[in-house]
PDB file of N, CA and C in Angstrom:
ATOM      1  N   UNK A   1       0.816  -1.190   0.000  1.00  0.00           N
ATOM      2  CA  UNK A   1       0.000   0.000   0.000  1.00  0.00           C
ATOM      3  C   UNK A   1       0.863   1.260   0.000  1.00  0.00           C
ATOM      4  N   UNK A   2       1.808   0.889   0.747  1.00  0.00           N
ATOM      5  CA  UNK A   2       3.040   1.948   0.674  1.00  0.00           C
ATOM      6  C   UNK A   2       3.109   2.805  -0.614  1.00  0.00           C
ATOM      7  N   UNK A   3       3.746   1.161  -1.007  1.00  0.00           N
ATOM      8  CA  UNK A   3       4.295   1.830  -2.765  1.00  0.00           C
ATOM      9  C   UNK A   3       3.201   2.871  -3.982  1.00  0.00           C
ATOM     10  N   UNK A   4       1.735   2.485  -3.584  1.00  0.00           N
ATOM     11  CA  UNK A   4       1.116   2.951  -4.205  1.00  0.00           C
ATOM     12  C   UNK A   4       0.694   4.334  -4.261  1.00  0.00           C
ATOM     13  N   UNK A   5       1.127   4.921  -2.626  1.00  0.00           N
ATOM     14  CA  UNK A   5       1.278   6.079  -2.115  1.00  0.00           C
ATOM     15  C   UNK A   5       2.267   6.922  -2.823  1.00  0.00           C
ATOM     16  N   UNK A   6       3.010   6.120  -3.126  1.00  0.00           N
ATOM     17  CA  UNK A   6       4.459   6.862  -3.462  1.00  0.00           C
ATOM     18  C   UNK A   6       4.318   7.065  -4.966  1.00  0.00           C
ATOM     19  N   UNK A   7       3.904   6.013  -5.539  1.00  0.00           N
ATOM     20  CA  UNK A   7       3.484   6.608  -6.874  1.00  0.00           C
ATOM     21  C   UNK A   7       2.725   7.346  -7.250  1.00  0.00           C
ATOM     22  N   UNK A   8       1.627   7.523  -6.069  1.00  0.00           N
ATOM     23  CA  UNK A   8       0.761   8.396  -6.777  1.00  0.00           C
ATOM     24  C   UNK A   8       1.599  10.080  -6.235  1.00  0.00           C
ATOM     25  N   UNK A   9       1.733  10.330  -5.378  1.00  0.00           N
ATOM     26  CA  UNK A   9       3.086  11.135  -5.152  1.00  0.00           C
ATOM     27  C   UNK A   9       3.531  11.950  -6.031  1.00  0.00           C
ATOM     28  N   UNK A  10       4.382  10.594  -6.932  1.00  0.00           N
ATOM     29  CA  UNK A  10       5.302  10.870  -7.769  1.00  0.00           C
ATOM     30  C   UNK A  10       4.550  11.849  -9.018  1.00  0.00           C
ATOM     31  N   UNK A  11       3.293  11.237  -9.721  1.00  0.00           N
ATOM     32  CA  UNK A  11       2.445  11.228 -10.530  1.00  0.00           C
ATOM     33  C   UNK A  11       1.992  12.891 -10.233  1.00  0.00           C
ATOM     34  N   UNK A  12       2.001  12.797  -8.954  1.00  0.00           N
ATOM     35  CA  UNK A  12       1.014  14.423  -8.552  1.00  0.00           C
ATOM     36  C   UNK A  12       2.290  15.539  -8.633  1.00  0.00           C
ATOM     37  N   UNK A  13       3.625  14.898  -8.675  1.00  0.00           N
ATOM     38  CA  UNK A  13       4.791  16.079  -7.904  1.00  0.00           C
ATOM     39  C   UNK A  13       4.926  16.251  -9.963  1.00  0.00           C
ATOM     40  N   UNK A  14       4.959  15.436 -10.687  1.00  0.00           N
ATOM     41  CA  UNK A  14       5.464  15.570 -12.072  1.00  0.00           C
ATOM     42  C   UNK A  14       4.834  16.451 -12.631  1.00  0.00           C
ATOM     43  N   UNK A  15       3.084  16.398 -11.970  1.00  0.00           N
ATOM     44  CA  UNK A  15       2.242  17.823 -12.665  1.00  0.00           C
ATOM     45  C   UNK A  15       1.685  17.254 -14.564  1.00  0.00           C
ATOM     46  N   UNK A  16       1.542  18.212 -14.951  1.00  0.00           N
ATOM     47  CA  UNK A  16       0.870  18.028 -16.319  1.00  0.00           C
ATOM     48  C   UNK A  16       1.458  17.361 -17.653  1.00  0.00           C
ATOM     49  N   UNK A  17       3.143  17.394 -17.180  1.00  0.00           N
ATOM     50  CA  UNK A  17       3.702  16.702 -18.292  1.00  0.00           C
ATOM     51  C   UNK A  17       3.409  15.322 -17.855  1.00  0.00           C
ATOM     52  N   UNK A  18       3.183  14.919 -16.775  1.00  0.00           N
ATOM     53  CA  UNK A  18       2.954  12.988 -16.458  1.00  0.00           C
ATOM     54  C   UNK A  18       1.886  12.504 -16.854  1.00  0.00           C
ATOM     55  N   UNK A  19       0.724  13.617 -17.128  1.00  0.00           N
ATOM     56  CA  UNK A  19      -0.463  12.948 -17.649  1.00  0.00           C
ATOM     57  C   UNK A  19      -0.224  12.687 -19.143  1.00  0.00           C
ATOM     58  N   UNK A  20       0.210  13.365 -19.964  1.00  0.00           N
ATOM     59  CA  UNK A  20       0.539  12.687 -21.081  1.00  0.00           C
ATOM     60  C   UNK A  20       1.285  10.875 -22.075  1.00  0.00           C
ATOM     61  N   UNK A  21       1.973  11.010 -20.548  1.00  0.00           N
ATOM     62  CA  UNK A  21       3.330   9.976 -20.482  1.00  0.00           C
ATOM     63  C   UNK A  21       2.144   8.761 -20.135  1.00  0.00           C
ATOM     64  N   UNK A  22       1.413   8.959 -19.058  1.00  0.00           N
ATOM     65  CA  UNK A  22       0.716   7.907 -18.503  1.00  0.00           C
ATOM     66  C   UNK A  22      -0.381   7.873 -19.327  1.00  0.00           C
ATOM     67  N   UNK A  23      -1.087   8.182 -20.223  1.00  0.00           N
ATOM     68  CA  UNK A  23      -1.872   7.492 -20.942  1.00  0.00           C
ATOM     69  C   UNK A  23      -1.196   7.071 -22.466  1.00  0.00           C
ATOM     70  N   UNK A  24       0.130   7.650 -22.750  1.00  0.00           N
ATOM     71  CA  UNK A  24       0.716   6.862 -23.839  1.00  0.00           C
ATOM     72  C   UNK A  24       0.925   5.670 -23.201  1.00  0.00           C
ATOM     73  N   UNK A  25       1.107   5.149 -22.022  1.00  0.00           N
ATOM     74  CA  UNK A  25       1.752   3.831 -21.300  1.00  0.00           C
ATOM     75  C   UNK A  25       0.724   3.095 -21.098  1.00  0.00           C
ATOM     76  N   UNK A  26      -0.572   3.570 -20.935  1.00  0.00           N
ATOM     77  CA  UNK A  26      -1.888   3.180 -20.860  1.00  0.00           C
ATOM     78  C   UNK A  26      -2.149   2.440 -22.525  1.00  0.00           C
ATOM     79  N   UNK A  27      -1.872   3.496 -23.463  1.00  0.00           N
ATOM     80  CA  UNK A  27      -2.005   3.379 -24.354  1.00  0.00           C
ATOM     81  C   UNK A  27      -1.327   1.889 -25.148  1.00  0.00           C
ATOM     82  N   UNK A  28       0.104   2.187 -25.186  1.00  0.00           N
ATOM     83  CA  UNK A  28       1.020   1.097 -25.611  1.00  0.00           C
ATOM     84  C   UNK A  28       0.747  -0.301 -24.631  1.00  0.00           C
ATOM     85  N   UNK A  29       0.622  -0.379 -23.442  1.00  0.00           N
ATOM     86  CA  UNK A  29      -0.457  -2.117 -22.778  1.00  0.00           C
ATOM     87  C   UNK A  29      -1.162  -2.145 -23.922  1.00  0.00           C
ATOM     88  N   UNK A  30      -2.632  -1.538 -24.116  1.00  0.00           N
ATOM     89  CA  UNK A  30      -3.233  -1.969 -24.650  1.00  0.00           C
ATOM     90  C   UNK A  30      -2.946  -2.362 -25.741  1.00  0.00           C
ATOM     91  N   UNK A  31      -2.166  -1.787 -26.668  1.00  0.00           N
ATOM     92  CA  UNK A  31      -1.867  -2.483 -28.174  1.00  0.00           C
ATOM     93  C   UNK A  31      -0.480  -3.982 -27.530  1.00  0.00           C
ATOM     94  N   UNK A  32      -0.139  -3.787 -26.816  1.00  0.00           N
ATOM     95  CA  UNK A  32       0.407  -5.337 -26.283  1.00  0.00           C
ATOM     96  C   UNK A  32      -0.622  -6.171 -26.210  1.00  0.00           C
ATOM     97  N   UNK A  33      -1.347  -5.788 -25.439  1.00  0.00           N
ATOM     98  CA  UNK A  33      -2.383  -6.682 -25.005  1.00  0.00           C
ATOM     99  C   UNK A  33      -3.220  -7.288 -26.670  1.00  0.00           C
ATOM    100  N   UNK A  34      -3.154  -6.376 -27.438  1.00  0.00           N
ATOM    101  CA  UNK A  34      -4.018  -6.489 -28.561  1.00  0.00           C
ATOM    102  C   UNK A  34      -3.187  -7.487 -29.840  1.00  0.00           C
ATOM    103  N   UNK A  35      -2.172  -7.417 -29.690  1.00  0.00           N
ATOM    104  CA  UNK A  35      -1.496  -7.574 -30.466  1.00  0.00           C
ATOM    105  C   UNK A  35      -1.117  -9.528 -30.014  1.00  0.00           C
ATOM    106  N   UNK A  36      -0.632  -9.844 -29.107  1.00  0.00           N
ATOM    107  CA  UNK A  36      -0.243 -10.602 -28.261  1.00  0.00           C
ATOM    108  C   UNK A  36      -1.899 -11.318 -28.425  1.00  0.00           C
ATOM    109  N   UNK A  37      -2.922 -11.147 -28.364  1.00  0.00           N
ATOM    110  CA  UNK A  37      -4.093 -11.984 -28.571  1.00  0.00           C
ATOM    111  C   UNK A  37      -4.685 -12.081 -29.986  1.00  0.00           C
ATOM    112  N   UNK A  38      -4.310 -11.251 -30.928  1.00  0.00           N
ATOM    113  CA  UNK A  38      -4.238 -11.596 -32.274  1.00  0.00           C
ATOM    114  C   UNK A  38      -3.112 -12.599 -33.237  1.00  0.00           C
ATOM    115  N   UNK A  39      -1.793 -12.464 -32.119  1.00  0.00           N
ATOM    116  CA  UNK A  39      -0.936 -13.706 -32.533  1.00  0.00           C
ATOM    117  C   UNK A  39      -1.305 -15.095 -31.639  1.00  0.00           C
ATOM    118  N   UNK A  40      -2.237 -15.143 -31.041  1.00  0.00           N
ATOM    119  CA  UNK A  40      -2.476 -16.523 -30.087  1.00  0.00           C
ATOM    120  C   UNK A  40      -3.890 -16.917 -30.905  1.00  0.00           C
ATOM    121  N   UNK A  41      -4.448 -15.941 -31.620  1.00  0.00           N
ATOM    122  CA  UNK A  41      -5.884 -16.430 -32.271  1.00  0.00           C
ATOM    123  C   UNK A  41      -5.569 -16.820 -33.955  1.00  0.00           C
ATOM    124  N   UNK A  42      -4.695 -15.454 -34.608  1.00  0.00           N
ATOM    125  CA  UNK A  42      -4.496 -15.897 -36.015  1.00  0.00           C
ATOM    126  C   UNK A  42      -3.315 -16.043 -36.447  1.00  0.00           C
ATOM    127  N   UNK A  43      -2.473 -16.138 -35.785  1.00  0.00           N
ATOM    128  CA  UNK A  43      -1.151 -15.759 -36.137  1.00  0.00           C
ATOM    129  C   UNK A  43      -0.010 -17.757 -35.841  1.00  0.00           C
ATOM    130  N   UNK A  44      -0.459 -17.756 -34.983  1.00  0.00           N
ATOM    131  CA  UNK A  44      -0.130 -19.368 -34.765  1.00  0.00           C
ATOM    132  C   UNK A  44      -0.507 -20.354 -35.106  1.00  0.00           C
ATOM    133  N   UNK A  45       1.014 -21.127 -35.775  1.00  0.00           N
ATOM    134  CA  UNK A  45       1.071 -22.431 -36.398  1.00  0.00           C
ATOM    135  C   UNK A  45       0.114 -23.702 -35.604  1.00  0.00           C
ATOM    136  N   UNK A  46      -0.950 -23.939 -36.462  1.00  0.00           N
ATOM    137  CA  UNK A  46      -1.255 -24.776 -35.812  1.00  0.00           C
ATOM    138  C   UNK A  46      -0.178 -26.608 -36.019  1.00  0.00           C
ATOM    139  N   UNK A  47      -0.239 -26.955 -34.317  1.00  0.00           N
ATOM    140  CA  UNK A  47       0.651 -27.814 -34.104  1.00  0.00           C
ATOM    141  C   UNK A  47       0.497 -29.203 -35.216  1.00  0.00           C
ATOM    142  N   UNK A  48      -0.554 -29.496 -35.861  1.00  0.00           N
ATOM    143  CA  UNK A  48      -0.407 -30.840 -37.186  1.00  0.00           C
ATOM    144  C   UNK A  48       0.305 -29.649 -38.171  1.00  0.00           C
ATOM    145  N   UNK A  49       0.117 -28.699 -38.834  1.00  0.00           N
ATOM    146  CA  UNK A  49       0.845 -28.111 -39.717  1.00  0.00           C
ATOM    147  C   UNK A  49       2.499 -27.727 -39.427  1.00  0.00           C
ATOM    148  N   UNK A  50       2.754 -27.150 -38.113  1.00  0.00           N
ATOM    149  CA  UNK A  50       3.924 -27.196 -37.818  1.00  0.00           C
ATOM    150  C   UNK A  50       4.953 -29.111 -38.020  1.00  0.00           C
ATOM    151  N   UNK A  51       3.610 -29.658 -37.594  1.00  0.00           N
ATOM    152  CA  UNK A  51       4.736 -31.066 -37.454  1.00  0.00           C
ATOM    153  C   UNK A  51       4.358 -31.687 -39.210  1.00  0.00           C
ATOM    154  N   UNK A  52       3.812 -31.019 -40.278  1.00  0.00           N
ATOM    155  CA  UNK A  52       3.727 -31.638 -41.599  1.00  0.00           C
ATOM    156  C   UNK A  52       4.938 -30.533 -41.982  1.00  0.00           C
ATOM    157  N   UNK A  53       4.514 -29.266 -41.793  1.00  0.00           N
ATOM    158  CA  UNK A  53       6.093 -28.533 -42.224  1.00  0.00           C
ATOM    159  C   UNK A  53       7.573 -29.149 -41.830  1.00  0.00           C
ATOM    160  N   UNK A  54       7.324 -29.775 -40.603  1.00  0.00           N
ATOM    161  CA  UNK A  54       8.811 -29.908 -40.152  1.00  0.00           C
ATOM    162  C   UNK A  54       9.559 -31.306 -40.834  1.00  0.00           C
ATOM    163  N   UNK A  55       8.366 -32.067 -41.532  1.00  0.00           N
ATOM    164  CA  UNK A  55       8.602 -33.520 -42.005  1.00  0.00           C
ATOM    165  C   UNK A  55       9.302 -33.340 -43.156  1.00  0.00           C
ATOM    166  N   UNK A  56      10.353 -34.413 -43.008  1.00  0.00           N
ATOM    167  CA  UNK A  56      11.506 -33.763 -44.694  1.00  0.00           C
ATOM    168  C   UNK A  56      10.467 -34.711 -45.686  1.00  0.00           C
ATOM    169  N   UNK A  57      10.296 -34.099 -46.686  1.00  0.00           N
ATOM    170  CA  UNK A  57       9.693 -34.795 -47.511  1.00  0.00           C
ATOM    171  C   UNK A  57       8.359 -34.805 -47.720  1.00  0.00           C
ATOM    172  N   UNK A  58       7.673 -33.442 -47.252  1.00  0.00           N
ATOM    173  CA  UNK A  58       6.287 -33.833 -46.975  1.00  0.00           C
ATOM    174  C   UNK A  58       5.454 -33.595 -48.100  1.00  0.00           C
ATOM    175  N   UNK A  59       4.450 -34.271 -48.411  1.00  0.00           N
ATOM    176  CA  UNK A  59       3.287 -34.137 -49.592  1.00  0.00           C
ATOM    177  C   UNK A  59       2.794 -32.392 -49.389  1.00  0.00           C
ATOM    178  N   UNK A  60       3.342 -32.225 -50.696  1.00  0.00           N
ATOM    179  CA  UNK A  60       2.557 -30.822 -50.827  1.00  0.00           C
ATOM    180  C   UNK A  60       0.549 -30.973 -50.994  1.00  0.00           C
ATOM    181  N   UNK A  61       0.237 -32.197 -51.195  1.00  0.00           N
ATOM    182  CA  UNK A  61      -0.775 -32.369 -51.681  1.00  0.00           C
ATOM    183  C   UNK A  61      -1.622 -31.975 -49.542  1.00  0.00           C
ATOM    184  N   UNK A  62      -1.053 -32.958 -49.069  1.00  0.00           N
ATOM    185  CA  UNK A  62      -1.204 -33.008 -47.516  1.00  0.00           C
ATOM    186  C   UNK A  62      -1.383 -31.266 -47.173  1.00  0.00           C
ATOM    187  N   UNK A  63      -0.257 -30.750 -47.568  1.00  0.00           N
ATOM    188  CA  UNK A  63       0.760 -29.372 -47.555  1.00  0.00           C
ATOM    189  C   UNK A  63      -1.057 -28.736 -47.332  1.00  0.00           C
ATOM    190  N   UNK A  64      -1.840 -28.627 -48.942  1.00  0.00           N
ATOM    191  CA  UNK A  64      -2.740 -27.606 -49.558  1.00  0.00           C
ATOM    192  C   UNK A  64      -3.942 -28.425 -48.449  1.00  0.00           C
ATOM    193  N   UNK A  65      -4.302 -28.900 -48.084  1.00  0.00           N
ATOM    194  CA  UNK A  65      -5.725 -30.125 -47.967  1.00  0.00           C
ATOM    195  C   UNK A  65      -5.502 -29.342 -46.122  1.00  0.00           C
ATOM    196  N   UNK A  66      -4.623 -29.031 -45.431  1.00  0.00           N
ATOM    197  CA  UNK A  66      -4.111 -28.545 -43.719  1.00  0.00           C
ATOM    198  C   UNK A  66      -4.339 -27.412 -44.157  1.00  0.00           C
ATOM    199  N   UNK A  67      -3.673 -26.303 -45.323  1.00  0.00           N
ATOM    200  CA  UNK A  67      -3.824 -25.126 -45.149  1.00  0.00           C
ATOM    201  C   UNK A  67      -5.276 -24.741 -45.821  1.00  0.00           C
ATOM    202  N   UNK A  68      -5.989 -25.407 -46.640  1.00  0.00           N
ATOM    203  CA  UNK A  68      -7.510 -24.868 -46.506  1.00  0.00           C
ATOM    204  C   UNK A  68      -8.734 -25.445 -45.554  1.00  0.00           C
ATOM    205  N   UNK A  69      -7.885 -26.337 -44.737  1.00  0.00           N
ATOM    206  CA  UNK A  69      -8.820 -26.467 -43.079  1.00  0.00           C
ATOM    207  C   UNK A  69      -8.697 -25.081 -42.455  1.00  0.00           C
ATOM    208  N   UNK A  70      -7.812 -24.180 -42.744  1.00  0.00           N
ATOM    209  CA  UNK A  70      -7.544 -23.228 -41.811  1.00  0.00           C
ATOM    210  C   UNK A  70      -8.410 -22.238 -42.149  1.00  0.00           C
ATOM    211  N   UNK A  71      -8.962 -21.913 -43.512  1.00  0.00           N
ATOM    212  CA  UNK A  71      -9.755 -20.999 -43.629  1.00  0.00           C
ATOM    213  C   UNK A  71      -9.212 -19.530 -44.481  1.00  0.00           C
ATOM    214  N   UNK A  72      -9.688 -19.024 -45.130  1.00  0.00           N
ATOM    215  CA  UNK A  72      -9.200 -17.727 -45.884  1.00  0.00           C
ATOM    216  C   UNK A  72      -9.119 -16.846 -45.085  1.00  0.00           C
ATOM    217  N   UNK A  73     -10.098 -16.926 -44.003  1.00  0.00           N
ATOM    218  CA  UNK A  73      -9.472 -15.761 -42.966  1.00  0.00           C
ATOM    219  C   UNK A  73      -8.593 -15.384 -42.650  1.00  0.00           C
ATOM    220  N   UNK A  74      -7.475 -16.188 -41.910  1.00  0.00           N
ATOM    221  CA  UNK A  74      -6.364 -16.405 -41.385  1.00  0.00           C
ATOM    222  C   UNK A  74      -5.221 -15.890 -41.983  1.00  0.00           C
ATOM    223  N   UNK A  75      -4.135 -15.682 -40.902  1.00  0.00           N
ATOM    224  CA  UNK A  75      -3.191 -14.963 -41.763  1.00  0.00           C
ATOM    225  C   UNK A  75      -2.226 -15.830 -42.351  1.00  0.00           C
ATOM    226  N   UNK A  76      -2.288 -17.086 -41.932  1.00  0.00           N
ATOM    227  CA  UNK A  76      -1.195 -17.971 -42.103  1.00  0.00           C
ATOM    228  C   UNK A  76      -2.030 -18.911 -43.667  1.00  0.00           C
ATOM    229  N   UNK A  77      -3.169 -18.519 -43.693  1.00  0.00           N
ATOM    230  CA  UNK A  77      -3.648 -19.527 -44.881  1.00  0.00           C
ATOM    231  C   UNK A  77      -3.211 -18.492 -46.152  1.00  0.00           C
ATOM    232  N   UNK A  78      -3.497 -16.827 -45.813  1.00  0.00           N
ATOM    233  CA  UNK A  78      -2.930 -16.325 -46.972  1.00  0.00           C
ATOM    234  C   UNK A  78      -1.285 -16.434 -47.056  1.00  0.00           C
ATOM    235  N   UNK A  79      -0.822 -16.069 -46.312  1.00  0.00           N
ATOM    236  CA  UNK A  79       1.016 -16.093 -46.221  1.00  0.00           C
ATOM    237  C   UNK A  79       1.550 -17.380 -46.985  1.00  0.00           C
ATOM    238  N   UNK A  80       1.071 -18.519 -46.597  1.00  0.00           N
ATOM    239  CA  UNK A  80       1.652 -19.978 -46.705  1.00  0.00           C
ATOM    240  C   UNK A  80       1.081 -20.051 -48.360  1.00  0.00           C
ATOM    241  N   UNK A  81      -0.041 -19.805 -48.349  1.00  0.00           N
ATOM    242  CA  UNK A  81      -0.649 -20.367 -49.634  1.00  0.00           C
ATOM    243  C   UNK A  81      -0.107 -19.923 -50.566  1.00  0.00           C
ATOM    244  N   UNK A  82       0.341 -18.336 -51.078  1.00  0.00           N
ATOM    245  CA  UNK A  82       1.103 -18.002 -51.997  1.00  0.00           C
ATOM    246  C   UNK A  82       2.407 -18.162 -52.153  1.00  0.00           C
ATOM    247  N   UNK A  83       3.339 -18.520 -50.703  1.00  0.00           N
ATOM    248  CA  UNK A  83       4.081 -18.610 -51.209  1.00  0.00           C
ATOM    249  C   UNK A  83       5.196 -20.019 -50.560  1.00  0.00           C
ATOM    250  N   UNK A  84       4.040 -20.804 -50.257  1.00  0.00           N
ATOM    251  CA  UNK A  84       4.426 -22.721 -50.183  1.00  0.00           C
ATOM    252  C   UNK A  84       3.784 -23.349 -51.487  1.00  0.00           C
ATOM    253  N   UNK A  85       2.661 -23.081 -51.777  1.00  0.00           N
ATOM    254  CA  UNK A  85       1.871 -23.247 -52.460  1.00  0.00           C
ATOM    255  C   UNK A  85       2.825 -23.682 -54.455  1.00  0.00           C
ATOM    256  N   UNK A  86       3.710 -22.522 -53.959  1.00  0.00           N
ATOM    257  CA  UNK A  86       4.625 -22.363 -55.610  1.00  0.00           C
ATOM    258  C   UNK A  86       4.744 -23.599 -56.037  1.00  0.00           C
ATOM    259  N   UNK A  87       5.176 -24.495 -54.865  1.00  0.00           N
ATOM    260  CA  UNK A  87       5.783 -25.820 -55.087  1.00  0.00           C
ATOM    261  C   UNK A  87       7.223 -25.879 -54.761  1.00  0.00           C
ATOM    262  N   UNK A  88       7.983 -26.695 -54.694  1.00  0.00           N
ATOM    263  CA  UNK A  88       9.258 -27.141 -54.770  1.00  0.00           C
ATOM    264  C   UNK A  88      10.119 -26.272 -55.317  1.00  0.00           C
ATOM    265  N   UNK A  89      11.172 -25.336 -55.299  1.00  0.00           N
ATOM    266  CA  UNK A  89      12.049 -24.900 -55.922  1.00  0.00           C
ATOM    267  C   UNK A  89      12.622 -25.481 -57.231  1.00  0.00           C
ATOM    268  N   UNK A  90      13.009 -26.373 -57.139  1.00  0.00           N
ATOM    269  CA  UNK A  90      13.308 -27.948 -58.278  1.00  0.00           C
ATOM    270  C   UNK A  90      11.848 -27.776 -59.035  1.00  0.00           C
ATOM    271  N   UNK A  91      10.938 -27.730 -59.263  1.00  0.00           N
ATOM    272  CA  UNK A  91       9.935 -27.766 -59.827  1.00  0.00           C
ATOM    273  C   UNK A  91       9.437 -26.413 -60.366  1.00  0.00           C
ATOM    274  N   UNK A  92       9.642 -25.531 -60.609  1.00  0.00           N
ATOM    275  CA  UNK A  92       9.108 -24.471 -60.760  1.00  0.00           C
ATOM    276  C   UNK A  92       9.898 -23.695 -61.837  1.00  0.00           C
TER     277      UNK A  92
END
């Protein structure tokens, strides 16, 4: 309870330039916060695609059939699709 005294203190002794500072800091959490739950919803490998990517040798056919379970929404179905999708280096 101490400490909270002291910050607010601090907050009151800084005057009008601290209110600025503290809602950019207010500000920047929230885009953490925002950002950090848009890579846990669209942004992450789902774990069968990570372990078909990681397989040497894997069926591109497998490859296309995982990445349109995922949906056009997603950011990883557009990213992957244009440019896994090419095929094989050797092939192209």
């Amino acid at each position: 309870m101490q400490e909270l005294f002291v910050a607010w203190n601090a907050i009151k002794f800084g005057g009008a330039m601290v209110y600025p500072l503290l809602a950019l800091g207010v500000l920047a959490i929230a885009i953490i916060i925002d950002r950090a739950v848009l890579y846990a919803r669209c942004l992450r490998l789902p774990a069968a695609l990570a372990e078909l990517l990681e397989t040497f040798g894997f069926s591109w056919v497998e490859l296309e059939k995982r990445l349109n379970e995922l949906g056009p929404r997603r950011a990883l179905y557009r990213g992957l699709r244009s440019d896994l999708l090419a095929g094989p280096a050797s092939s192209r």
